[in-house]
Protein backbone atom coordinates (compact mmCIF):
# COMPACT_ATOMS: atom_id res chain seq x y z
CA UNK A 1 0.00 0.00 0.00
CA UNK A 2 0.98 3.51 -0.54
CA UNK A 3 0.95 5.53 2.94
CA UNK A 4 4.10 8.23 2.57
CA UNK A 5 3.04 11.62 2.21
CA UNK A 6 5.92 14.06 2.17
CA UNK A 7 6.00 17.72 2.93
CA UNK A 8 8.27 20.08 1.51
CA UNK A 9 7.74 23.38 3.27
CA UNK A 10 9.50 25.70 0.39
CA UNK A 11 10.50 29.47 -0.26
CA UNK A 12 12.72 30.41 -3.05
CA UNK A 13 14.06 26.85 -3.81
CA UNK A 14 13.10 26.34 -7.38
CA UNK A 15 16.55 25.48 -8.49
CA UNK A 16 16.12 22.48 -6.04
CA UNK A 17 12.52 21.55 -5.91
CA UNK A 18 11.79 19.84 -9.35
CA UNK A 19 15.34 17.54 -8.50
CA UNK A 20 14.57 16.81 -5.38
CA UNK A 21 11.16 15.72 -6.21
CA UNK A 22 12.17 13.44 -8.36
CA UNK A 23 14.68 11.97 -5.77
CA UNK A 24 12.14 11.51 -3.42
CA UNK A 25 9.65 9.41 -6.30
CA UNK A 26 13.01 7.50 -7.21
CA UNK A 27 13.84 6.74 -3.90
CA UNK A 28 11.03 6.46 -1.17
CA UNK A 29 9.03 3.02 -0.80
CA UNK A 30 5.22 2.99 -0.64
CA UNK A 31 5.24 7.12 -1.84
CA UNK A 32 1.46 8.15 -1.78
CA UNK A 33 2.22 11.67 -2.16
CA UNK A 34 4.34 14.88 -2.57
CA UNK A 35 2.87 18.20 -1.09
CA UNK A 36 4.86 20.97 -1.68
CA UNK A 37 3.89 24.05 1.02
CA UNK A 38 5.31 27.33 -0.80
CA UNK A 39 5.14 30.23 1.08
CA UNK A 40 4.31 32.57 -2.34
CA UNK A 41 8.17 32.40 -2.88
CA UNK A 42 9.34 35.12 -5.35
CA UNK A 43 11.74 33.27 -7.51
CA UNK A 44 7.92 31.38 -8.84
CA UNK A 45 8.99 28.25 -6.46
CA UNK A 46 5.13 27.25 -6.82
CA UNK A 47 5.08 28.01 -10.60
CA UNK A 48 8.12 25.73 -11.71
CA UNK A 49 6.22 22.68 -9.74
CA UNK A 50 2.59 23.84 -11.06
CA UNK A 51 4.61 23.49 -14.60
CA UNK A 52 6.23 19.93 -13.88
CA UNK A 53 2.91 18.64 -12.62
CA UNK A 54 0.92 19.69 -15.61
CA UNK A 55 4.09 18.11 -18.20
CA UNK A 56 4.37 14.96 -16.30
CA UNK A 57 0.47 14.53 -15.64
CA UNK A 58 1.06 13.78 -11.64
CA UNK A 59 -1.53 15.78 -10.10
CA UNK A 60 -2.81 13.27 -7.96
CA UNK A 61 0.95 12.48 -6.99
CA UNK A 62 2.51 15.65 -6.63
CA UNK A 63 0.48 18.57 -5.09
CA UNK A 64 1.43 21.92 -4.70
CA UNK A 65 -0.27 24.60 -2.29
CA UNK A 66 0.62 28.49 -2.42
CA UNK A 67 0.29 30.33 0.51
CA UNK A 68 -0.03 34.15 0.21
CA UNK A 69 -1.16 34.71 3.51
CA UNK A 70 -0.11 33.80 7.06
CA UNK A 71 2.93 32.75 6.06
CA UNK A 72 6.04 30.92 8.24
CA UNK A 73 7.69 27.35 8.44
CA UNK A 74 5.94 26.16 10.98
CA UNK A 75 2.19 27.11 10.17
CA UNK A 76 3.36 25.53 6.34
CA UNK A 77 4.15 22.21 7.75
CA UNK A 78 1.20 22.08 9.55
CA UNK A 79 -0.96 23.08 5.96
CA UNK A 80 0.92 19.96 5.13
CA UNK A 81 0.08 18.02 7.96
CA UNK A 82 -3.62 18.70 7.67
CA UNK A 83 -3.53 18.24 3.85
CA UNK A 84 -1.67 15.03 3.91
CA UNK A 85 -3.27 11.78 3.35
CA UNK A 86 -0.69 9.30 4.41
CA UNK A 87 -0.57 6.70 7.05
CA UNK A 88 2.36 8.31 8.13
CA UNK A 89 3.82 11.90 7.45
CA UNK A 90 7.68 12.80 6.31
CA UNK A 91 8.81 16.45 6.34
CA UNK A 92 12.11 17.75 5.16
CA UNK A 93 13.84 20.56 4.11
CA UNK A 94 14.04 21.50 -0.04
CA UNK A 95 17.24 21.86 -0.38
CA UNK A 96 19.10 18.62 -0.59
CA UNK A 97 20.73 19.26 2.83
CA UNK A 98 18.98 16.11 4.25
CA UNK A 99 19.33 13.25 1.53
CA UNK A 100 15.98 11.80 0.20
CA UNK A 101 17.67 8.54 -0.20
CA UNK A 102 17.36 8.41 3.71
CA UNK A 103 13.82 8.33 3.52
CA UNK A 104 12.90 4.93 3.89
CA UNK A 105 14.80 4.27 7.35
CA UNK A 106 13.01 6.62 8.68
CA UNK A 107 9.35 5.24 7.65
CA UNK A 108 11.14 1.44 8.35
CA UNK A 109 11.26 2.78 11.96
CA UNK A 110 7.86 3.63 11.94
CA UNK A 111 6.48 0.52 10.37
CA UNK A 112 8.77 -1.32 13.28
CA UNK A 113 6.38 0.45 16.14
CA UNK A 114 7.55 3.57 16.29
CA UNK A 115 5.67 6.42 16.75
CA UNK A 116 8.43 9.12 15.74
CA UNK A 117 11.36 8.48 13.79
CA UNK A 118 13.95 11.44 13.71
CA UNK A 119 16.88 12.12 11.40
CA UNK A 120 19.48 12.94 13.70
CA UNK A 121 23.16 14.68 12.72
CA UNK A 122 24.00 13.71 16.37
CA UNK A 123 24.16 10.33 17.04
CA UNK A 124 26.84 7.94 15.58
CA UNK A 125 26.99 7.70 12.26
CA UNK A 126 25.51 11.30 11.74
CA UNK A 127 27.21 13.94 10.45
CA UNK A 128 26.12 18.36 10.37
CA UNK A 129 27.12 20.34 7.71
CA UNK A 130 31.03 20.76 6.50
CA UNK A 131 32.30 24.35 7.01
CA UNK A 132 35.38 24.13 5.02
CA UNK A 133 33.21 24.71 1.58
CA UNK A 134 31.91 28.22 1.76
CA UNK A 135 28.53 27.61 1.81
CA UNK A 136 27.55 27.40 5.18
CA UNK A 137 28.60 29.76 8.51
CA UNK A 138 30.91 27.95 11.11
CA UNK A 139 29.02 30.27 13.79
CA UNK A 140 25.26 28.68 12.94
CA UNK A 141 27.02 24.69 12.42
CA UNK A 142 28.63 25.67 15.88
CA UNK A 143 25.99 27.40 17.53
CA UNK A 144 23.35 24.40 16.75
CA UNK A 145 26.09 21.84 18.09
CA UNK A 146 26.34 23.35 21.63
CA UNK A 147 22.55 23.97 21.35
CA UNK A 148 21.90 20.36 20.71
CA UNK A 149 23.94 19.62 23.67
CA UNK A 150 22.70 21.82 26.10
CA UNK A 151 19.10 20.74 25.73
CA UNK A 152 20.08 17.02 25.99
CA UNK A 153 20.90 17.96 29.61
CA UNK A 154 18.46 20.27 30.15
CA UNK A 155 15.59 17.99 29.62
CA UNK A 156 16.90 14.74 30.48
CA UNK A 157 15.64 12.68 27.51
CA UNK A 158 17.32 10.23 25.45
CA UNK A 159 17.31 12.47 22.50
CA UNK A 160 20.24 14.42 20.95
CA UNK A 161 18.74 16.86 17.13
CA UNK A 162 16.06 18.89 18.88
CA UNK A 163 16.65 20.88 16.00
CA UNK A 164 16.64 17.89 13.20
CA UNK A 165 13.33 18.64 10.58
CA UNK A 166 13.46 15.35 9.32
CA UNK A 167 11.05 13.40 10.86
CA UNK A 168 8.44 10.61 9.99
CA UNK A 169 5.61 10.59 12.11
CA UNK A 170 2.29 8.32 12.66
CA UNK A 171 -0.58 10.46 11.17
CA UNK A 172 -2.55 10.10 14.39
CA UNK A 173 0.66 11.06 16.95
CA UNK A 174 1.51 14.38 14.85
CA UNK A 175 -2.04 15.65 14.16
CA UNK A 176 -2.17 15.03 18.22
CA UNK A 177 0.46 17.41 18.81
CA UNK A 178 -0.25 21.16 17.49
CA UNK A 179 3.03 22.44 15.86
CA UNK A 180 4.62 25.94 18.18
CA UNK A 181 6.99 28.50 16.86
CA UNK A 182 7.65 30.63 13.84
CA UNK A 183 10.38 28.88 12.80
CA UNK A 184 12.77 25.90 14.01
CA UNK A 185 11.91 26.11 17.16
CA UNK A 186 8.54 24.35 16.55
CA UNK A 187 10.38 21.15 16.48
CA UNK A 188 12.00 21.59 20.04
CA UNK A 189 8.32 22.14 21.06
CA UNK A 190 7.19 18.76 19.07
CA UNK A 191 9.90 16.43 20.49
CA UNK A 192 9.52 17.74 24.48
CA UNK A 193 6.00 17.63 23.83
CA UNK A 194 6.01 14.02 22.59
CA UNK A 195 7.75 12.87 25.09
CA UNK A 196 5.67 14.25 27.90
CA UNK A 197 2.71 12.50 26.32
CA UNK A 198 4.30 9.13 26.23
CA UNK A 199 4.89 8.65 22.50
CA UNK A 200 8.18 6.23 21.17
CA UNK A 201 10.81 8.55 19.58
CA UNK A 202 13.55 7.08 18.00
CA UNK A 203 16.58 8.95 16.14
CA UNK A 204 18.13 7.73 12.83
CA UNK A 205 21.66 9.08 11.62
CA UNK A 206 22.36 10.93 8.77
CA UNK A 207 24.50 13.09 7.13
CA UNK A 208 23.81 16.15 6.71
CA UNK A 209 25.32 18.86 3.71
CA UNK A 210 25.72 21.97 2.25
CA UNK A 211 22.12 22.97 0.63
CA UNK A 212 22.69 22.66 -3.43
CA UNK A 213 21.65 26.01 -4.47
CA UNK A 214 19.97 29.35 -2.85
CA UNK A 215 20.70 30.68 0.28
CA UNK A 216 19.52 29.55 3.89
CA UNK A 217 16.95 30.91 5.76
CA UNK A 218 17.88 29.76 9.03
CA UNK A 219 20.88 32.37 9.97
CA UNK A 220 22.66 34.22 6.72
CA UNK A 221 24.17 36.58 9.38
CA UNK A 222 25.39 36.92 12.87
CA UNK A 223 22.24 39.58 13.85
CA UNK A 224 19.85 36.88 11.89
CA UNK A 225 21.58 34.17 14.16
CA UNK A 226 20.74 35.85 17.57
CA UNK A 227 17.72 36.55 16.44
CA UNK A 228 16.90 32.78 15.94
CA UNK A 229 18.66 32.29 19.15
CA UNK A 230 16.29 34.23 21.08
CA UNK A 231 13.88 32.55 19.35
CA UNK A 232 15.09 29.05 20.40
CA UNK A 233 16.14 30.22 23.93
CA UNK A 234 12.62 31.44 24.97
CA UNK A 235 10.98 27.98 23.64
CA UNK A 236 13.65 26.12 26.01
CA UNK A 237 12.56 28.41 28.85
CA UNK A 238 8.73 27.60 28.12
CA UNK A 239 9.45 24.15 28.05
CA UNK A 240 11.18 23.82 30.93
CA UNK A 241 8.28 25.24 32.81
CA UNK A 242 5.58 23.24 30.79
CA UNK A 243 7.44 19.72 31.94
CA UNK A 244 7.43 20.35 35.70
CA UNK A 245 4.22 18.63 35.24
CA UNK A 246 5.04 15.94 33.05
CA UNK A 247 6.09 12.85 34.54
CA UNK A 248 8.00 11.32 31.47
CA UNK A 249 10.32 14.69 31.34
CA UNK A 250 13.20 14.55 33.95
């Protein structure tokens, strides 16, 4: 049976999309779907797949939804998450940073009893992004590193990417969980939160690299970086006050 539905939340990626999309139909077992969540991206992101879809004929396959209004990463994933009509749910980024040929053991995890099945750059045999090419800042690989670390201690878990955006997920556990944040700090929120309601998280390794083309969204400069940082810091603080309660947290 088919029961993958993917979600690529997208803005200005069309040099990666249509690739990437057909990575992710080459390489992912028991595919259902492809919903791509473009946040009215100005280099016509949602025009290039509109284009594909309509030359290939894989409308039922491939969807794409344009959002011109109450835009953000998190509230796109979670267009995606309503939309979807998988068994179970895979989101990733769009730009080739986190390898659609790693797909499938995440979903294998799932179909094993899993409820959650995270890509992690943290555990052995995972790998975050080289610095040494020029595409990505030392100071945001570094600064997610010692972030990763710090809220391993801080909530006690057996967990180590709170910041990972590859995930598969049981229909039923995500749509259970409402998705917090503006940006990546939604999925600190979604992990702490799962396990404080009892759900099975497991992390998969992976390597992660340099995005193909574009430029990233997450931190393009140090004031963008402490910005995020702020961001991240005050959804540590919330959670650490929301699990006092929660007897599967600490």
């Amino acid at each position: 049976m088919k029961t993958v539905s993917v979600i690529l939340p997208t803005y200005n990626e069309k040099e990666n999309i249509i690739p990437l999309i057909i990575k992710i139909r080459t390489h992912v077992t028991n595919l259902l779907e492809i919903l791509v969540i473009d946040d009215n991206s100005p280099d016509g992101t949602a025009h290039v797949v509109k284009a594909w879809i309509t030359d290939h004929g894989v409308k039922q396959s491939v969807r794409v939804i344009q959002r011109t209004s109450d835009r953000g990463l998190t509230k796109s994933i979670a267009e995606g998450i309503r939309l979807a009509r998988g068994n179970i749910i895979v989101w990733m980024d769009a730009d080739f940073s986190m390898p659609p040929e790693n797909v499938d053991m995440l979903t294998t995890k799932i179909h094993e009893g899993w409820d959650i099945a995270v890509g992690s750059r943290f555990i052995p045999g995972g790998t975050t992004k080289n610095t040494g090419n020029g595409k990505e800042q030392w100071y945001t690989v570094w600064t997610s590193i010692i972030a990763n670390k710090i809220m391993h201690i801080l909530f006690g878990v057996d967990f180590y990417d709170f910041t990972s955006g590859f995930v598969a997920v049981k229909k039923n556990v995500v749509r259970s969980i409402p998705l917090r944040g503006s940006y990546g700090e939604y999925f600190i929120d979604f992990i702490v939160s799962a396990f404080a309601r009892g759900f099975l998280v497991t992390e998969v390794p992976y390597i992660c690299v340099p995005r193909r083309f574009g430029t990233t969204k997450t931190a393009a400069s140090l004031p963008a970086l402490f910005k995020r940082c702020l961001q991240y810091g005050m959804m540590v603080i919330r959670l650490l006050w929301e699990t006092n309660i929660h007897p599967n947290i600490k």
